[in-house]
C-alpha atoms as a PDB file:
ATOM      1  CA  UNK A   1      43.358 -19.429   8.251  1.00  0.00           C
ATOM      2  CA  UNK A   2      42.856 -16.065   8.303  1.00  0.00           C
ATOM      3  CA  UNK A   3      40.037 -16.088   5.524  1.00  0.00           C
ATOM      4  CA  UNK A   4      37.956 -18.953   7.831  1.00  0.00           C
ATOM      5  CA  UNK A   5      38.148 -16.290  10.575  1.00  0.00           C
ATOM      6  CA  UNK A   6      37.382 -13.404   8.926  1.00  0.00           C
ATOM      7  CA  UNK A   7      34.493 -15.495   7.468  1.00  0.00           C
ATOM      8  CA  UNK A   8      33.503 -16.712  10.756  1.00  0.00           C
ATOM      9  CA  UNK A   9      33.447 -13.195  11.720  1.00  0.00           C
ATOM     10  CA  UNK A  10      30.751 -12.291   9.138  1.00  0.00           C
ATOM     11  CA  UNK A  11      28.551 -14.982   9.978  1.00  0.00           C
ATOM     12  CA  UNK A  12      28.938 -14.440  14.234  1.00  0.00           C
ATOM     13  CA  UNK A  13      26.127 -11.541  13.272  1.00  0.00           C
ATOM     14  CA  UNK A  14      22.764 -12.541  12.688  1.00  0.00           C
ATOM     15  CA  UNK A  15      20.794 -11.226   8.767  1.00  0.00           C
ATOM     16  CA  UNK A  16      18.245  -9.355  10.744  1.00  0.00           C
ATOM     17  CA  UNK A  17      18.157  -6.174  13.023  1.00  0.00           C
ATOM     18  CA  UNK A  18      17.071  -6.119  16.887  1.00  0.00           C
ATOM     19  CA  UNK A  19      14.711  -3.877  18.656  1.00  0.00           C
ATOM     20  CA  UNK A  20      17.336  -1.677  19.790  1.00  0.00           C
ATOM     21  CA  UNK A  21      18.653  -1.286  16.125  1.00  0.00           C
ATOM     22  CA  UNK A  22      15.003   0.439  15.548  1.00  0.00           C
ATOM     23  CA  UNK A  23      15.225   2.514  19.164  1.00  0.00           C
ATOM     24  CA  UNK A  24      18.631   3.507  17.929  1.00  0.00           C
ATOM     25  CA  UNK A  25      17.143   5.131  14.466  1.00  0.00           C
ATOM     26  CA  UNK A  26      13.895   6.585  16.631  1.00  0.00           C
ATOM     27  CA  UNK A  27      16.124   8.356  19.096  1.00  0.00           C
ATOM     28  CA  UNK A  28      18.547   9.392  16.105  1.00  0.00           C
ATOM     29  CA  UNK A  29      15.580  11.416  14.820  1.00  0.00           C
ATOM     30  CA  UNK A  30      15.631  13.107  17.900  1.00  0.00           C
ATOM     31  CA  UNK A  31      19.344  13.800  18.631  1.00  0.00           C
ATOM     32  CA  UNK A  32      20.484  14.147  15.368  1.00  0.00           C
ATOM     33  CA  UNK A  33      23.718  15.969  16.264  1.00  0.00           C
ATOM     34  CA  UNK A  34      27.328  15.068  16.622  1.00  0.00           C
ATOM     35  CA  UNK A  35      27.653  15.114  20.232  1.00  0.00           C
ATOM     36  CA  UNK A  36      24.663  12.568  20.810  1.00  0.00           C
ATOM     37  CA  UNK A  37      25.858  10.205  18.349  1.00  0.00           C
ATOM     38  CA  UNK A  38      29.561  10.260  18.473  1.00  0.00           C
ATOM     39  CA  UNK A  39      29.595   8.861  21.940  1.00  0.00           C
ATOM     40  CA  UNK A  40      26.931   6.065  20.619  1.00  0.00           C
ATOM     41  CA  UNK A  41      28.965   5.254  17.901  1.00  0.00           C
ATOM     42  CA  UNK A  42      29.274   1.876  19.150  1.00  0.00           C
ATOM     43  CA  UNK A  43      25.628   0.859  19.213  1.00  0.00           C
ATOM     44  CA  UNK A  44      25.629   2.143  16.397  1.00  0.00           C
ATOM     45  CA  UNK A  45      27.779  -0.287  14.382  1.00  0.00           C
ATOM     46  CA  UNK A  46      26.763  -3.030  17.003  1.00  0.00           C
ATOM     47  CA  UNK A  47      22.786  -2.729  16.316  1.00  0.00           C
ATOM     48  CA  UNK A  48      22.738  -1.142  12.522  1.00  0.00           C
ATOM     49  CA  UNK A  49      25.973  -1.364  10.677  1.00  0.00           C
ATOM     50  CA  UNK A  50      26.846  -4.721  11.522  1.00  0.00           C
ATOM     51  CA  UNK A  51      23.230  -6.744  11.107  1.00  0.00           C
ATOM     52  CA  UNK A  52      22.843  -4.255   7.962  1.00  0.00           C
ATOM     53  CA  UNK A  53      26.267  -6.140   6.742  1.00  0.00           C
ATOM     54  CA  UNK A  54      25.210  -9.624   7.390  1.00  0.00           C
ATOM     55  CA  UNK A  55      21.599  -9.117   5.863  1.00  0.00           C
ATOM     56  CA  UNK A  56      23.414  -7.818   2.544  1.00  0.00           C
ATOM     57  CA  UNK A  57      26.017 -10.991   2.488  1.00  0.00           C
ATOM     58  CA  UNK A  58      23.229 -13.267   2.994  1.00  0.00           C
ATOM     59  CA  UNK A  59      21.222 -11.551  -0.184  1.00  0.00           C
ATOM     60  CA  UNK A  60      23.959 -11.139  -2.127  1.00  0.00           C
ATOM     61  CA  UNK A  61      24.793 -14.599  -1.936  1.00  0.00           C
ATOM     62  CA  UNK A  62      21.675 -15.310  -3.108  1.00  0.00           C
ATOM     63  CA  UNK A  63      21.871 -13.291  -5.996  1.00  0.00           C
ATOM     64  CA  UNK A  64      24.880 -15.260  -7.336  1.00  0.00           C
ATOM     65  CA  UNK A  65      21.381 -17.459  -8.676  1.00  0.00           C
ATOM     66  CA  UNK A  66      19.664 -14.669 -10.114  1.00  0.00           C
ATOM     67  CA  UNK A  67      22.016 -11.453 -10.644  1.00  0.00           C
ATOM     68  CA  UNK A  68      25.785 -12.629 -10.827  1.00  0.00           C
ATOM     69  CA  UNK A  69      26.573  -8.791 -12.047  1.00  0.00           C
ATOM     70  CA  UNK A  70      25.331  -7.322  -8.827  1.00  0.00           C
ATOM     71  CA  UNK A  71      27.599  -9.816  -6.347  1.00  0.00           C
ATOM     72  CA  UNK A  72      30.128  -7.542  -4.847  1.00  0.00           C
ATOM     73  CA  UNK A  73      31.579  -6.687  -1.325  1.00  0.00           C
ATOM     74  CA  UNK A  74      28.944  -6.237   1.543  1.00  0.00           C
ATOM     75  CA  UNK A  75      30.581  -3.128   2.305  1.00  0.00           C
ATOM     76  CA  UNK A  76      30.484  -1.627  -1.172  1.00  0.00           C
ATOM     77  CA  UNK A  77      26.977  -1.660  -0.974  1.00  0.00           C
ATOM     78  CA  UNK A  78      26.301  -0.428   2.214  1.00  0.00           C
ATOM     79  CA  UNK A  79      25.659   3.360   2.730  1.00  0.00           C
ATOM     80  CA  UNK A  80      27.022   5.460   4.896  1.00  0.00           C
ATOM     81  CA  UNK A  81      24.995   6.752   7.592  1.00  0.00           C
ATOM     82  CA  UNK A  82      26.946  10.417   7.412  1.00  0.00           C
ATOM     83  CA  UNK A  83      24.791  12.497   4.796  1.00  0.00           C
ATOM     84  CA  UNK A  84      26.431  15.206   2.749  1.00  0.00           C
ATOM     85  CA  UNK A  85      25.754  17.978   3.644  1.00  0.00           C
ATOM     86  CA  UNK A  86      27.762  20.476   1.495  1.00  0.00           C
ATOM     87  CA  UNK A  87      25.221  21.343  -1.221  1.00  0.00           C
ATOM     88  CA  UNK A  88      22.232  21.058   0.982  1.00  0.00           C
ATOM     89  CA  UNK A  89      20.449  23.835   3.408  1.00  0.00           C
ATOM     90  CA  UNK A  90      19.470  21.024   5.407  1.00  0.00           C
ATOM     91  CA  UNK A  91      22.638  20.553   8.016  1.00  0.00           C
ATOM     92  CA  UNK A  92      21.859  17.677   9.993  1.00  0.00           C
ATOM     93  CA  UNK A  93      24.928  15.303   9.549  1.00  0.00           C
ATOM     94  CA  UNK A  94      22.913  11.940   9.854  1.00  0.00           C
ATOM     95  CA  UNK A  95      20.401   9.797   7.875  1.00  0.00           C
ATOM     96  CA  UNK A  96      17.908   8.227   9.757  1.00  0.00           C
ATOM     97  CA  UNK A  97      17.465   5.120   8.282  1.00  0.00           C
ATOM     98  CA  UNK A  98      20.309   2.703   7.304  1.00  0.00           C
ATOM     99  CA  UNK A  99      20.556   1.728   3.862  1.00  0.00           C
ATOM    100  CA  UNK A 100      21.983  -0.481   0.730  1.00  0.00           C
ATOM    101  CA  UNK A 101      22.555  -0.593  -3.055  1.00  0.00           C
ATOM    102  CA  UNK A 102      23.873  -2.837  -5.046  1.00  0.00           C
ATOM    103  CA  UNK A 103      25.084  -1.893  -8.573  1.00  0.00           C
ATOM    104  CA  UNK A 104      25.583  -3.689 -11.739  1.00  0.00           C
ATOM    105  CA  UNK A 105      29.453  -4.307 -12.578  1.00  0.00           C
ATOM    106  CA  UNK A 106      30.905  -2.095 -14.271  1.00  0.00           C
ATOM    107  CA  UNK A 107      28.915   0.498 -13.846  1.00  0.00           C
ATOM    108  CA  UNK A 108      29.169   3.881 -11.438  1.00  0.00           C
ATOM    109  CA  UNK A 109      28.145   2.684  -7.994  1.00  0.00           C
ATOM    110  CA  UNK A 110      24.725   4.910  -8.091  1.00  0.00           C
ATOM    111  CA  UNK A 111      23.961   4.836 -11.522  1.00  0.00           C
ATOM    112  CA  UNK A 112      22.184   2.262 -13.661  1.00  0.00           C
ATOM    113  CA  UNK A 113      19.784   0.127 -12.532  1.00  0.00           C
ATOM    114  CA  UNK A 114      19.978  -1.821  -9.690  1.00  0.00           C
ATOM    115  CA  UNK A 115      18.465  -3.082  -6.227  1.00  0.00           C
ATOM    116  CA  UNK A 116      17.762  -0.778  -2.940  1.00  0.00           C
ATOM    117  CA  UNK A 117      16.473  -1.155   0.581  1.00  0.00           C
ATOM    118  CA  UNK A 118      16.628   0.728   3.550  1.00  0.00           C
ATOM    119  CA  UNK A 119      15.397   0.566   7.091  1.00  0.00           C
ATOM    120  CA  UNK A 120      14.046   3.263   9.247  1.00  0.00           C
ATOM    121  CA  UNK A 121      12.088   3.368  12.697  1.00  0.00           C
ATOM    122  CA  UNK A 122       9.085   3.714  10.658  1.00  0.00           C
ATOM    123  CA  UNK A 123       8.930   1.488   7.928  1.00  0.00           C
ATOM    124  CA  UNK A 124      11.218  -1.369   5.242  1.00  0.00           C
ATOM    125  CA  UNK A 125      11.407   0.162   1.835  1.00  0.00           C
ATOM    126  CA  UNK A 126      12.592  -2.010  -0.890  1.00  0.00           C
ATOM    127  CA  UNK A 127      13.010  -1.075  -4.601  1.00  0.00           C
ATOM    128  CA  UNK A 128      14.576  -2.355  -7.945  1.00  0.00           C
ATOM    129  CA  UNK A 129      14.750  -0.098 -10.991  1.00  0.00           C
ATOM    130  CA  UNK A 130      16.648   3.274 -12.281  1.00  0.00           C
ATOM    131  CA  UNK A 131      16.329   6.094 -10.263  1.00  0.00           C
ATOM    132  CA  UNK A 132      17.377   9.285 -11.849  1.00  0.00           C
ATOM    133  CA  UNK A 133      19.545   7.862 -13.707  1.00  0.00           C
ATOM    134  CA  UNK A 134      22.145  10.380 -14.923  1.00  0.00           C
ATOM    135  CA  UNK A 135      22.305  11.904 -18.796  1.00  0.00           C
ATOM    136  CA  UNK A 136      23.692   9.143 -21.189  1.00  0.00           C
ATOM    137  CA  UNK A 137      21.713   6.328 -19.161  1.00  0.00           C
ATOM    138  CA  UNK A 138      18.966   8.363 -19.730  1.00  0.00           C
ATOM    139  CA  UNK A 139      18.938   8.620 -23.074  1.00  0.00           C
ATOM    140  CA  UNK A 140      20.134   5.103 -23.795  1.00  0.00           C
ATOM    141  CA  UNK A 141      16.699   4.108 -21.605  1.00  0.00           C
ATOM    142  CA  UNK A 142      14.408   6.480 -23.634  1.00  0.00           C
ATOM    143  CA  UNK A 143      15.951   5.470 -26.707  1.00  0.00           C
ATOM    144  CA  UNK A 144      15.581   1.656 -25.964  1.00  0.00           C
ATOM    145  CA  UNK A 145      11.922   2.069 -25.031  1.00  0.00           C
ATOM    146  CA  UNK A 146      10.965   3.343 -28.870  1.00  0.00           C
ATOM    147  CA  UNK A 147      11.312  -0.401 -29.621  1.00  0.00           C
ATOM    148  CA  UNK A 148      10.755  -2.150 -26.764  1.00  0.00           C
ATOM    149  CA  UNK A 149       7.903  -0.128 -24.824  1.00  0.00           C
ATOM    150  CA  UNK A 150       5.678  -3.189 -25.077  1.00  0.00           C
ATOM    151  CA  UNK A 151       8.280  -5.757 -24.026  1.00  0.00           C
ATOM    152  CA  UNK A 152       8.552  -3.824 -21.069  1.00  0.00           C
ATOM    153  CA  UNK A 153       5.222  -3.183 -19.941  1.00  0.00           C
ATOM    154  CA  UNK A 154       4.243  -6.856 -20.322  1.00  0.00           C
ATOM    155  CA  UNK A 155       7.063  -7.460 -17.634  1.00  0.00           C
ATOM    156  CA  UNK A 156       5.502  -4.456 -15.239  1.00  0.00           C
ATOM    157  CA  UNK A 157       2.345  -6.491 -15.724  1.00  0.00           C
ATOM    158  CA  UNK A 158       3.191  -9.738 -14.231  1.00  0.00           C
ATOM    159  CA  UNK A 159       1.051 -10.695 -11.925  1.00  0.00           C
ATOM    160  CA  UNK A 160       3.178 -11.960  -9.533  1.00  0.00           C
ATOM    161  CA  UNK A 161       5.841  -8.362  -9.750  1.00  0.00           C
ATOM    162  CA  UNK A 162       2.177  -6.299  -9.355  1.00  0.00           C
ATOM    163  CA  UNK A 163       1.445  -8.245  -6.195  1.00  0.00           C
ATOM    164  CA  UNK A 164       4.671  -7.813  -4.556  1.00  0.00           C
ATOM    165  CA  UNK A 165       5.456  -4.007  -5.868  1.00  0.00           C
ATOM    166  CA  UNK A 166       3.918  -0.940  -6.450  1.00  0.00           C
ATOM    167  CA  UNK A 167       5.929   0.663 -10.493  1.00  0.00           C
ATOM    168  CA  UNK A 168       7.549   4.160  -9.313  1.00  0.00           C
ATOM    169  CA  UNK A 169       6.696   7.406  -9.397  1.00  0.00           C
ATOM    170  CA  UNK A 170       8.277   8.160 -12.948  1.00  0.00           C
ATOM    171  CA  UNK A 171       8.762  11.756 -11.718  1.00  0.00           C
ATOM    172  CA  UNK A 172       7.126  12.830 -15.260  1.00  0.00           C
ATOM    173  CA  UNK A 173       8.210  15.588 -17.810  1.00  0.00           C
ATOM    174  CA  UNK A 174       5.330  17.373 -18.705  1.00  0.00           C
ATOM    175  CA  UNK A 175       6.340  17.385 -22.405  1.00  0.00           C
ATOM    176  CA  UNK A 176       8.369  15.064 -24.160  1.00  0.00           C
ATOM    177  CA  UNK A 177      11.935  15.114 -24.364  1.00  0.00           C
ATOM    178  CA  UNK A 178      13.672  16.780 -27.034  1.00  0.00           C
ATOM    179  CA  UNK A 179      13.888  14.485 -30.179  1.00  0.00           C
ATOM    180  CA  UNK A 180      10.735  12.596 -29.429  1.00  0.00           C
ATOM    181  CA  UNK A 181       7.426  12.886 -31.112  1.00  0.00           C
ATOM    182  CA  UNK A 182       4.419  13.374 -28.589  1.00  0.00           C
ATOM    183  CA  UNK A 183       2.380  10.497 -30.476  1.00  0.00           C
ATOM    184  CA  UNK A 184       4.562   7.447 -30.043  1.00  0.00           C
ATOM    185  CA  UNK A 185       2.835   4.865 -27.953  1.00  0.00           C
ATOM    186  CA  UNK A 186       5.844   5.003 -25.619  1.00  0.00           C
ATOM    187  CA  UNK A 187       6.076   8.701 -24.934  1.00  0.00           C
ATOM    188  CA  UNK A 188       4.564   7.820 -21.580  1.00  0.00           C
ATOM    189  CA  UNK A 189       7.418   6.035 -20.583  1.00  0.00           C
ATOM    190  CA  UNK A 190       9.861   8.235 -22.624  1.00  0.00           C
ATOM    191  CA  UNK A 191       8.612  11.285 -20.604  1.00  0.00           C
ATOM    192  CA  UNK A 192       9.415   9.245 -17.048  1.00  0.00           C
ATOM    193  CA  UNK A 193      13.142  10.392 -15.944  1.00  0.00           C
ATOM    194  CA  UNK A 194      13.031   6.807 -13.531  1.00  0.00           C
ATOM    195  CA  UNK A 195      11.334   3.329 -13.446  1.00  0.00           C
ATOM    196  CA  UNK A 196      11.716   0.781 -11.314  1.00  0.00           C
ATOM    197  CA  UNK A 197       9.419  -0.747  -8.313  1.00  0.00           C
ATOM    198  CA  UNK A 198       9.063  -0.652  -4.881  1.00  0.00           C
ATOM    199  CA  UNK A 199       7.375  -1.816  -1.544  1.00  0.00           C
ATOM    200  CA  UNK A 200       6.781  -0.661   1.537  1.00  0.00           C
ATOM    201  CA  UNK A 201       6.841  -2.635   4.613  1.00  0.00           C
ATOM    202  CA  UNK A 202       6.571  -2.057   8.617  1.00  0.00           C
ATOM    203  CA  UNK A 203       9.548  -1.711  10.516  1.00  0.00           C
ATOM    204  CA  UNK A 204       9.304  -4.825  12.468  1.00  0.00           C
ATOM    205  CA  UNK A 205       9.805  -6.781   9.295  1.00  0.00           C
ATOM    206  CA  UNK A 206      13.653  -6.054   9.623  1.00  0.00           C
ATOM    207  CA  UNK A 207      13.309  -7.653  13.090  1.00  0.00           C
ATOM    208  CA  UNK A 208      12.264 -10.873  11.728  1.00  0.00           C
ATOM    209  CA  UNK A 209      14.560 -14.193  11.267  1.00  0.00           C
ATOM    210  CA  UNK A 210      13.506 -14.254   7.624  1.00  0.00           C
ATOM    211  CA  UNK A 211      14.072 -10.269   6.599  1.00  0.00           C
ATOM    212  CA  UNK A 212      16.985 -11.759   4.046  1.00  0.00           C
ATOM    213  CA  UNK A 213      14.842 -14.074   2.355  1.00  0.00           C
ATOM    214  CA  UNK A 214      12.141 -11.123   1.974  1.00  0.00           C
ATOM    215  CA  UNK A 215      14.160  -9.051   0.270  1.00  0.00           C
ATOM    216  CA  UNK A 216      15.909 -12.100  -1.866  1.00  0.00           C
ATOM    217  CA  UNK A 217      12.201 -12.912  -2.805  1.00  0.00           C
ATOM    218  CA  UNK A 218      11.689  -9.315  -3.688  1.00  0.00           C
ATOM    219  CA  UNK A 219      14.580  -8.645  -5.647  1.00  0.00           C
ATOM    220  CA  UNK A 220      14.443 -12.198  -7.439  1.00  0.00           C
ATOM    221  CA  UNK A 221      11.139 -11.124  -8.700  1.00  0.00           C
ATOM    222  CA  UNK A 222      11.678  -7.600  -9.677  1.00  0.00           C
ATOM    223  CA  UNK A 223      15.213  -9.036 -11.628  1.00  0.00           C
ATOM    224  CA  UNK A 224      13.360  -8.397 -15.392  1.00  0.00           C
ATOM    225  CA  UNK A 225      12.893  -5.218 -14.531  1.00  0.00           C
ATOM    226  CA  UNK A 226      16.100  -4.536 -13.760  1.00  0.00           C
ATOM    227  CA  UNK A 227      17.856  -6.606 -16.543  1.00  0.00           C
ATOM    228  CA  UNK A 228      15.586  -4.586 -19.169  1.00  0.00           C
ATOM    229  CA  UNK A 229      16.965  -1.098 -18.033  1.00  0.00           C
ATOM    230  CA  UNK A 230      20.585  -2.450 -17.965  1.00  0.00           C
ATOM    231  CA  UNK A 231      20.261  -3.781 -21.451  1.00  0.00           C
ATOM    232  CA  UNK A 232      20.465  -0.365 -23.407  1.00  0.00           C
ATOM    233  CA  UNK A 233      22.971   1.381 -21.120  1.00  0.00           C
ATOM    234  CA  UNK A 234      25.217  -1.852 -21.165  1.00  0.00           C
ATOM    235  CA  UNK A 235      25.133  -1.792 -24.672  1.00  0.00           C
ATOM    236  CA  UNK A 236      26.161   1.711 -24.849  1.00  0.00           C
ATOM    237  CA  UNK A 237      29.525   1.206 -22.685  1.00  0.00           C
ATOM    238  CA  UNK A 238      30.063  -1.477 -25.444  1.00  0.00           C
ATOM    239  CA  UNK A 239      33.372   0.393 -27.644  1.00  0.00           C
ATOM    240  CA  UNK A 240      32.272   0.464 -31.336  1.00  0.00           C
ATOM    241  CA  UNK A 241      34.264  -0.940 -34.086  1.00  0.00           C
ATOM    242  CA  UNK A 242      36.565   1.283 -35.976  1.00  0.00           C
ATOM    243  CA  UNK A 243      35.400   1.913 -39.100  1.00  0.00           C
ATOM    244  CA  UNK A 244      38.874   1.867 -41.757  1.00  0.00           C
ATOM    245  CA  UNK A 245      38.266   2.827 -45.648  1.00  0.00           C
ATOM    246  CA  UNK A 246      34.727   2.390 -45.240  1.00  0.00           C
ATOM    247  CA  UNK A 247      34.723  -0.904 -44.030  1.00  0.00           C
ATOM    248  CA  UNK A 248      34.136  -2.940 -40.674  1.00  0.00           C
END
């Protein structure tokens, strides 16, 4: 009983935002303090939180199809809207856009490859690949590419991928990375330290019926991308065999 409400509850909220979810993030930019928002709260998780929730149950249902790793909880894969402020000179306590991540199993929530959009007043920004990946994953990606540079670029190169997305910034080295010769046919790649895709849309595409399916289409495309970067650091988590007197 208490399962058919709670989904009932889910479903009550429609996969798409409102024009007042996009007034809300406009006048954030302006007020973005504590004493304008707290008493907002409300709208807040009325016009934002709980459309951003329903759009990322709808696509992650979806992805059951196409990326049965990445299915978890709605509200694992929703940001929060509070930015952290502790390490940063910048002190304003809210992001202006609302945003959401979802993560391969098994893997920390932010690292590894994965699928990423966010809304804010001005524009829909939605993106599939490894971004700054941390150390390890790093070098298990690099290390991956020596082989399979080719394998990958041919799946950048689909037509269908290049019409949809735009391939990141790879937010270069300007050398290669220690351990790598400068002539390898990869060391373009090797040098990036992310890759991945993304697209830019206008705001108002969040306010339409079909945003879910948009970014369903989006990610369902951009999925080989994705699966290649997984492949080495999944493969690293993977314990190795004990070795005993020399044999396996």
């Amino acid at each position: 009983m208490m399962a058919r409400i709670l989904k009932s509850a889910a479903v009550s909220t429609a996969a798409y935002l409102r024009p007042e979810g996009l007034a809300f993030l406009r006048a954030l930019a302006r007020n973005n303090d504590r004493e304008w928002f707290t008493p907002r709260k409300g709208i807040f998780e009325a016009e934002l939180k709980e459309p951003m929730l329903a759009i990322v149950r709808e696509v992650t249902e979806a992805m059951e199809g196409f990326a049965p790793s990445f299915v978890r909880p709605a509200e694992k894969c929703l940001f929060r809207i509070y930015r952290d402020t502790r390490f940063s000179a910048d002190k304003l306590p809210y992001k202006t856009h609302v945003a959401a991540w979802w993560s391969h199993q098994g893997f920390d929530k932010t690292s590894g490859a994965g699928y990423y959009f966010h809304v804010s007043a001005k524009e829909v920004v939605i993106a599939a690949g490894a971004y700054m990946p941390e150390k390890d994953q790093l070098a298990a990606i690099r290390h991956w590419l020596l082989d399979h540079h080719a394998e990958f670029r041919k799946i950048l190169r689909t037509a269908a991928l290049r019409k949809a997305f735009a391939e990141f910034d790879g937010n270069a080295l300007t050398r290669p990375p220690k351990g790598f010769c400068k002539d390898h046919p990869a060391i373009d790649l090797i040098q990036c330290r992310q890759w991945g895709v993304s697209a830019t849309l206008p705001a108002s595409a969040a306010l339409e019926p079909g945003f879910a399916a948009t970014l369903i289409r989006h990610f369902r495309l951009a999925a080989p991308v994705v699966n290649a970067l997984n492949t080495p650091i999944a493969a690293a988590l993977v314990p190795r065999k004990k070795v005993l007197f020399g044999l396996k």
